[in-house]
N, C-alpha and C. Protein backbone atom coordinates (compact mmCIF):
# COMPACT_ATOMS: atom_id res chain seq x y z
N UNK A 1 -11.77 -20.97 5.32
CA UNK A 1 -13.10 -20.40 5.24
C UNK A 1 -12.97 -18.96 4.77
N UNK A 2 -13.82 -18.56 3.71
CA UNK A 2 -13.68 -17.12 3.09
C UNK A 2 -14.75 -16.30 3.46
N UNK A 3 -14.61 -15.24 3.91
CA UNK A 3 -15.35 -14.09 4.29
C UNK A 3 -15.94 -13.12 3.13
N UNK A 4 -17.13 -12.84 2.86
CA UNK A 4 -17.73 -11.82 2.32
C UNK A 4 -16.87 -10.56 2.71
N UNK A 5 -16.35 -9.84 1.66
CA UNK A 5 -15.83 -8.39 1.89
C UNK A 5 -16.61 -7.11 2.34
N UNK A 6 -18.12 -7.69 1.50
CA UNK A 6 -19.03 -6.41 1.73
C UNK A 6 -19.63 -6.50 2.85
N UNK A 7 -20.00 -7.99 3.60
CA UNK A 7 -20.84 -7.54 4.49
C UNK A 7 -20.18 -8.54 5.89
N UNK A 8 -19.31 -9.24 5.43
CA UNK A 8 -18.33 -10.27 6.79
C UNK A 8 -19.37 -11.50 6.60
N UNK A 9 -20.03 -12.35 6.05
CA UNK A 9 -21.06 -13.10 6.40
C UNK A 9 -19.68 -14.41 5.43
N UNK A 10 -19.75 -16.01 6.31
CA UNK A 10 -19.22 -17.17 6.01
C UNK A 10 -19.27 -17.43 4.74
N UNK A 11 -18.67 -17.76 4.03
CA UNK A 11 -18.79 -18.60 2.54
C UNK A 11 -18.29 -19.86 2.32
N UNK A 12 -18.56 -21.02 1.88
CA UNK A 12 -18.03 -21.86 1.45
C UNK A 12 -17.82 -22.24 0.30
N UNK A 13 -18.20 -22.28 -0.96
CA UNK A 13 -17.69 -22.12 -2.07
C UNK A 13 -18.97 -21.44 -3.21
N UNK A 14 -18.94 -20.55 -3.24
CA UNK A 14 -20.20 -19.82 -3.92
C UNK A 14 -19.46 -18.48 -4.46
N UNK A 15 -19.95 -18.20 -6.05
CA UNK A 15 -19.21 -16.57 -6.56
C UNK A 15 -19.65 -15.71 -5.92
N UNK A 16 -21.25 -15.59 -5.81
CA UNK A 16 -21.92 -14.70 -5.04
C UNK A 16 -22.14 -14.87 -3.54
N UNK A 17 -21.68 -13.67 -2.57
CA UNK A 17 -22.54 -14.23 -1.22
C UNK A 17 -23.72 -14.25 -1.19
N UNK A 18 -24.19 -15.19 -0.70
CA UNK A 18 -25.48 -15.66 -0.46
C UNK A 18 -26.39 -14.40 0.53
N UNK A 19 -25.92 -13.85 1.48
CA UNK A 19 -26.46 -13.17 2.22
C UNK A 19 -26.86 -11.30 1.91
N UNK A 20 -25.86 -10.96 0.91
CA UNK A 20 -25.52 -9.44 0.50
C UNK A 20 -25.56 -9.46 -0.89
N UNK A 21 -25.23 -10.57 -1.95
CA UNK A 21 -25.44 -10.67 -3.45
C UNK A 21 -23.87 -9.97 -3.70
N UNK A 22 -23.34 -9.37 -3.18
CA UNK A 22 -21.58 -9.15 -3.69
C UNK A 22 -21.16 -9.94 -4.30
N UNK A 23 -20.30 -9.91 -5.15
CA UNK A 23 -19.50 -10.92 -6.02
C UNK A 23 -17.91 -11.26 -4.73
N UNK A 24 -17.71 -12.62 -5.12
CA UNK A 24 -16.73 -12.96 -4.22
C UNK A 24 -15.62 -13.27 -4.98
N UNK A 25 -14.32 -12.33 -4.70
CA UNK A 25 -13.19 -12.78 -5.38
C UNK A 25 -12.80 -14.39 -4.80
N UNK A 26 -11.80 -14.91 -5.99
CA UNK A 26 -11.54 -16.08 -6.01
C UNK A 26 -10.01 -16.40 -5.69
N UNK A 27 -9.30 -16.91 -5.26
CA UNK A 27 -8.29 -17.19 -5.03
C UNK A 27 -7.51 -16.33 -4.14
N UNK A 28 -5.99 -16.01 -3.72
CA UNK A 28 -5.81 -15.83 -2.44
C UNK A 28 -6.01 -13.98 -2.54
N UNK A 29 -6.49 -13.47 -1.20
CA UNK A 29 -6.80 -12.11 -1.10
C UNK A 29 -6.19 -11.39 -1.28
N UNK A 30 -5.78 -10.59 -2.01
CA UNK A 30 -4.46 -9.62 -2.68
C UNK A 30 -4.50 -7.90 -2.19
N UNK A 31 -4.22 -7.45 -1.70
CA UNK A 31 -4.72 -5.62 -1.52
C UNK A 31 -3.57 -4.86 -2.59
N UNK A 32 -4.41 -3.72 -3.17
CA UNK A 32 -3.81 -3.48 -3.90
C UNK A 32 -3.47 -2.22 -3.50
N UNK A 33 -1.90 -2.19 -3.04
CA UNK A 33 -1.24 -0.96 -2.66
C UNK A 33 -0.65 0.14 -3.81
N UNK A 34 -1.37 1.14 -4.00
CA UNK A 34 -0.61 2.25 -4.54
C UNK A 34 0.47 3.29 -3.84
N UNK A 35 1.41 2.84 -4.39
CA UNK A 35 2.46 3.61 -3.35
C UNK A 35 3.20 4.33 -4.54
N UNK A 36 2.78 5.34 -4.14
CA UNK A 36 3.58 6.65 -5.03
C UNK A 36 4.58 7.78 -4.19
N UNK A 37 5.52 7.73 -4.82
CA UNK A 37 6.00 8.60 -4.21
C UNK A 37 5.87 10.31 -4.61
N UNK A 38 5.99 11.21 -3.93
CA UNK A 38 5.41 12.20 -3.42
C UNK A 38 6.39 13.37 -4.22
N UNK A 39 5.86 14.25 -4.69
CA UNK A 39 7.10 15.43 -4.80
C UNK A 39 7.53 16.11 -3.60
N UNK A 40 6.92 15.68 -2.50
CA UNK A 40 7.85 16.29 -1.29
C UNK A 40 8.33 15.80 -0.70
N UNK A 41 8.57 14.69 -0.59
CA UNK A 41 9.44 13.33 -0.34
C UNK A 41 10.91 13.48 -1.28
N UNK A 42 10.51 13.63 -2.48
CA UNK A 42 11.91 14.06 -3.06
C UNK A 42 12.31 15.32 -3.07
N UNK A 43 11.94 16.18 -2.84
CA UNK A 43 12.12 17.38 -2.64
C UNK A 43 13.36 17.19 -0.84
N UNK A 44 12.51 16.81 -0.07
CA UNK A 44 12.69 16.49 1.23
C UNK A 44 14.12 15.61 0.80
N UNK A 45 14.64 14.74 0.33
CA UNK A 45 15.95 13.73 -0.40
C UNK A 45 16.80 14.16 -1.11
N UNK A 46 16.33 15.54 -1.45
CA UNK A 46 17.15 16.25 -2.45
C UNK A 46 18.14 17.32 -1.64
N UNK A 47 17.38 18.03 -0.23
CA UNK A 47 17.85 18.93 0.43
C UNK A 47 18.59 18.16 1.70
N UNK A 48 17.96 16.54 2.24
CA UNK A 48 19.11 16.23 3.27
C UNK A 48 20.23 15.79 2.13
N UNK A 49 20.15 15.22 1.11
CA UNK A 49 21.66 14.67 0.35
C UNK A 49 22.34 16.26 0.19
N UNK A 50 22.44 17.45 -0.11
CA UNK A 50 22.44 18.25 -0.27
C UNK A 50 23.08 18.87 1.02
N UNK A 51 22.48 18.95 2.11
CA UNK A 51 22.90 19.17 3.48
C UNK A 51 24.14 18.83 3.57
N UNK A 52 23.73 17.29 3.70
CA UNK A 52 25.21 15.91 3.66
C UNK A 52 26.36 16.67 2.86
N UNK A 53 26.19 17.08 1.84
CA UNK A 53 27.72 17.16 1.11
C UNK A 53 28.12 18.59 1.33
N UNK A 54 27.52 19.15 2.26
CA UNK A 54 27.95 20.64 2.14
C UNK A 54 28.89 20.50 3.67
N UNK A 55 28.10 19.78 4.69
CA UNK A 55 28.47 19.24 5.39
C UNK A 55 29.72 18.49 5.62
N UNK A 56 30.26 17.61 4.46
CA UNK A 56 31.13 16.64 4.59
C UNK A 56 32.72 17.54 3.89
N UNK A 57 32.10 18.53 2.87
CA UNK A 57 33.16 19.27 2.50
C UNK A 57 33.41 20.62 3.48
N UNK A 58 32.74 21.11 4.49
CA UNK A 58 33.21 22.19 5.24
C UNK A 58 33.69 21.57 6.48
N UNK A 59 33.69 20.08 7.15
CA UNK A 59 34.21 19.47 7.99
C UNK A 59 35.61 18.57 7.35
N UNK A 60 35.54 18.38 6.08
CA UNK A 60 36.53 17.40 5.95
C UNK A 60 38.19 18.27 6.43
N UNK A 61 38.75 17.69 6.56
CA UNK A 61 40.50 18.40 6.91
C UNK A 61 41.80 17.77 5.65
């Protein structure tokens, strides 16, 4: 059973909901994630790798 997005109201096989007039996507529900990464995220990856090797050469023996 498919749910209206705009307003939650039942559907059974119809483009439009019947109750709100929204158009009803068709087939399985997909979200569309934008995942970007950040310039301070790499910024932030740049200074622990950075840490790490300053680290690994003033401890090594």
């Amino acid at each position: 059973m498919n749910f209206c997005q705009n307003c939650g109201t039942k559907l059974a096989n119809a483009s439009t909901c019947p109750n709100c007039g929204a158009p009803v996507a068709t087939g399985s529900p997909q979200q569309a994630v934008a995942d970007r990464g950040s310039f301070g995220w790499a910024i932030l990856g740049f200074f622990i790798l950075l840490v790490g090797l300053i680290l690994f050469l003033a401890w090594r023996k």
